[in-house]
Each structure stands twice: as structure tokens, then as C-alpha cells.
C-alpha atoms as a PDB file:
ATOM      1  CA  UNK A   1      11.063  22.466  -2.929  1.00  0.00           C
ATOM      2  CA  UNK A   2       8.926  24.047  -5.803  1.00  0.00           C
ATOM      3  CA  UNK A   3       6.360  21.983  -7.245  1.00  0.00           C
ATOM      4  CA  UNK A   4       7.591  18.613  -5.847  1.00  0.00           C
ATOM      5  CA  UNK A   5       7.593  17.184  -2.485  1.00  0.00           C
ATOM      6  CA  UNK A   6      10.994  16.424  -1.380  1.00  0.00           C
ATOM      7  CA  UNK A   7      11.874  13.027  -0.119  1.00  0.00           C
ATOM      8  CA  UNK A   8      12.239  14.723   3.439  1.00  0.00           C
ATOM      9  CA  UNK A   9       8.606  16.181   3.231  1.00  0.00           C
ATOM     10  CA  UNK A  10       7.224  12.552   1.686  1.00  0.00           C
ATOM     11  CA  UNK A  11       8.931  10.893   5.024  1.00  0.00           C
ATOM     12  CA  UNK A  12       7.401  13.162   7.439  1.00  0.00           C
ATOM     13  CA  UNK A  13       3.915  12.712   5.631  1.00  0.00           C
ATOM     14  CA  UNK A  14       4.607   9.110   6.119  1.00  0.00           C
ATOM     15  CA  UNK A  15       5.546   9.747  10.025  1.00  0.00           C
ATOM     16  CA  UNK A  16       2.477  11.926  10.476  1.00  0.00           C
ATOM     17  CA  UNK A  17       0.411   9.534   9.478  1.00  0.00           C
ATOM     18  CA  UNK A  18       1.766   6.232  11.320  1.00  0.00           C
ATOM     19  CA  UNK A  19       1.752   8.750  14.546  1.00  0.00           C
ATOM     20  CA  UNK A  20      -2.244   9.428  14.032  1.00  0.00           C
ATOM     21  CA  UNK A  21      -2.678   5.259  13.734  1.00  0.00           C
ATOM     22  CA  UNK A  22      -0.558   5.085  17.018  1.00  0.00           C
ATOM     23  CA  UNK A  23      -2.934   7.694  18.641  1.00  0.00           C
ATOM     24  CA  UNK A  24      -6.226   5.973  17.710  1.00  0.00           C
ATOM     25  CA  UNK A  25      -4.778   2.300  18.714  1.00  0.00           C
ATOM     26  CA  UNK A  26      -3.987   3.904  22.146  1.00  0.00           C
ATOM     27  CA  UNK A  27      -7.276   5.140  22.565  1.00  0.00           C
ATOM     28  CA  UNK A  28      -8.931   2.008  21.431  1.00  0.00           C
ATOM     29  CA  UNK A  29      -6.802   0.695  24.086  1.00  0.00           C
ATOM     30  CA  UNK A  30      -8.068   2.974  26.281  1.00  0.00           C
ATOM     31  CA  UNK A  31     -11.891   2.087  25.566  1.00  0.00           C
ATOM     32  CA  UNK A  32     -11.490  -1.252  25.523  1.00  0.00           C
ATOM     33  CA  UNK A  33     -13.656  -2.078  28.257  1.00  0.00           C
ATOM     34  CA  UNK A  34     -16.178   0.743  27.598  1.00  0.00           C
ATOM     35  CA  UNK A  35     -19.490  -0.455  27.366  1.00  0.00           C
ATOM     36  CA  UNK A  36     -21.086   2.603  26.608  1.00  0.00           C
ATOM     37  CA  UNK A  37     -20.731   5.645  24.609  1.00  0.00           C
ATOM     38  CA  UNK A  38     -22.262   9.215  25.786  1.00  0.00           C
ATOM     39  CA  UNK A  39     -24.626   8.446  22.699  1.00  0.00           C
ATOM     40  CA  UNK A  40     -25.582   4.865  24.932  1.00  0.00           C
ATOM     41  CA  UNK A  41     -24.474   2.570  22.301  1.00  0.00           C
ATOM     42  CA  UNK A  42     -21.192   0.174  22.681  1.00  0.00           C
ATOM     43  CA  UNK A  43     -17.828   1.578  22.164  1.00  0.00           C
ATOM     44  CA  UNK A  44     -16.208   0.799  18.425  1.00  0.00           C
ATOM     45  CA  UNK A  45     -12.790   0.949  17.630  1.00  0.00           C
ATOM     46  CA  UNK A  46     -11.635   3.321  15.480  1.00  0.00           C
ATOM     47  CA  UNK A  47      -9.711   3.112  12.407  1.00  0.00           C
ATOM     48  CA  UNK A  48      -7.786   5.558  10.413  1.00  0.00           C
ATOM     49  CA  UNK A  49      -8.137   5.855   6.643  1.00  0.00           C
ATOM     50  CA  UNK A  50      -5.198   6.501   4.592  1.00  0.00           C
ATOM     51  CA  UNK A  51      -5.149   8.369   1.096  1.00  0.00           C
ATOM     52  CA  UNK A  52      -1.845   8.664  -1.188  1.00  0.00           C
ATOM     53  CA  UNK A  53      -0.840  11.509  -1.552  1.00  0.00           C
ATOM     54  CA  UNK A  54       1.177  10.193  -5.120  1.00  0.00           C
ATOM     55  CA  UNK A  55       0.892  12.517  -7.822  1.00  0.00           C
ATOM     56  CA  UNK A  56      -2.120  14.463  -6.995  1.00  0.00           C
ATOM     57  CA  UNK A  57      -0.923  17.840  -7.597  1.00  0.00           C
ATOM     58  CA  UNK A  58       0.656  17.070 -11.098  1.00  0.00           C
ATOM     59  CA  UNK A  59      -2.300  14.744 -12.245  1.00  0.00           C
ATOM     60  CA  UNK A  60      -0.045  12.547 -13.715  1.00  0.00           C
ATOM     61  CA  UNK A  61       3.229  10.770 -13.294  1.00  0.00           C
ATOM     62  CA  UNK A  62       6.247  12.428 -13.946  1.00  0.00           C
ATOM     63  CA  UNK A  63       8.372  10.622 -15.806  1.00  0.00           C
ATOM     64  CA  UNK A  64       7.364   7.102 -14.156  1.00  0.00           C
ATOM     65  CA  UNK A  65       8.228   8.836 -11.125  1.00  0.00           C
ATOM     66  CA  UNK A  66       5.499   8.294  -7.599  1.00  0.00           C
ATOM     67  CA  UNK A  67       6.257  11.748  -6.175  1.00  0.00           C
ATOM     68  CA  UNK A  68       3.642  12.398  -3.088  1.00  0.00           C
ATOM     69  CA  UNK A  69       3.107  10.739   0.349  1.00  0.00           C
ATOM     70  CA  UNK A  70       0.636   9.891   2.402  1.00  0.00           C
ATOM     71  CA  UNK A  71      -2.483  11.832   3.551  1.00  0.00           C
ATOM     72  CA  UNK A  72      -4.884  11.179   6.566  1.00  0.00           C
ATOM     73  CA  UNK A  73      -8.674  11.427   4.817  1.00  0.00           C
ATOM     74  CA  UNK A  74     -10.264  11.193   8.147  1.00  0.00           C
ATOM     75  CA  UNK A  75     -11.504   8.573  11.351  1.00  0.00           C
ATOM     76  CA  UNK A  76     -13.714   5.983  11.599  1.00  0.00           C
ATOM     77  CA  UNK A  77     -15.769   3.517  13.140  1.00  0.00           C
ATOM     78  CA  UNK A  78     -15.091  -0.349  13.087  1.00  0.00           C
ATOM     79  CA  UNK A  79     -18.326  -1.435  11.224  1.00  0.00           C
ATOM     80  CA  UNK A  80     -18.421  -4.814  11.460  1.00  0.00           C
ATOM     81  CA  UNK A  81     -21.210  -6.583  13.193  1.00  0.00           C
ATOM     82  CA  UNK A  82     -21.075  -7.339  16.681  1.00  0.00           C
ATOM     83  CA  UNK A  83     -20.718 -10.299  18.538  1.00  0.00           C
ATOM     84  CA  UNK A  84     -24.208 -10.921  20.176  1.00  0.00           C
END
């Protein structure tokens, strides 16, 4: 594979990360009639944010080329206002 990602290894990034979005929309699901976090404020959805993964270990494009994938940065909360 040397120094670039195959198109096998960019596909399972991809995978990866559409299986993590799957995981947090079930478990948004799953709150969705919490009213109440442990903390004692109101449930928020969660989102997952999504990084590219394109060229960041050659710093450049090579030749034109998007070598890379995709890259969960982390999780979290909805944080728009609520509905009163």
C-alpha cells in the first residue's frame, strides 16, 4: 500500500464513517423522548463531524490526484436553540 491509501482502504474509511452516523441516529432515536440528561438538562441529538482525510499525509496533491478518505474528528451536540 506504501505511502498511498488504496481505493479499498479509502472505501472502508468511507464505510466506517457512515456506520458511526448510523450509530448516533439510532441512539438519537433512542433518546427521543428523554427529557432529561444525568446532568438534568434536556436530551440533544447528536451529530457526527466529518474530516477528509484527502491528501493529508502528502500535503499536497499528487498529480491532481484526491488520494485520502474520510476521518471521524469527533461527536457532538445539536446546538441550536430550543423550542420554548
Amino acid at each position: 500500500m506504501g505511502r498511498y491509501l488504496s481505493a479499498t482502504a479509502i472505501s472502508a474509511s468511507g464505510l466506517t464513517a457512515e456506520r458511526m452516523r448510523m450509530e448516533v441516529a439510532a441512539n438519537n432515536i433512542a433518546n427521543a423522548y428523554t427529557t432529561r440528561t444525568p446532568e438534568g438538562g434536556p436530551y440533544r441529538r447528536q451529530q457526527v463531524v466529518f474530516a477528509s482525510s484527502l491528501n493529508e499525509a502528502l500535503g499536497s496533491p499528487h498529480d491532481g490526484h484526491s488520494l485520502g478518505g474520510v476521518q471521524i474528528v469527533g461527536i457532538q451536540p445539536d446546538t441550536t436553540e430550543l423550542p420554548v
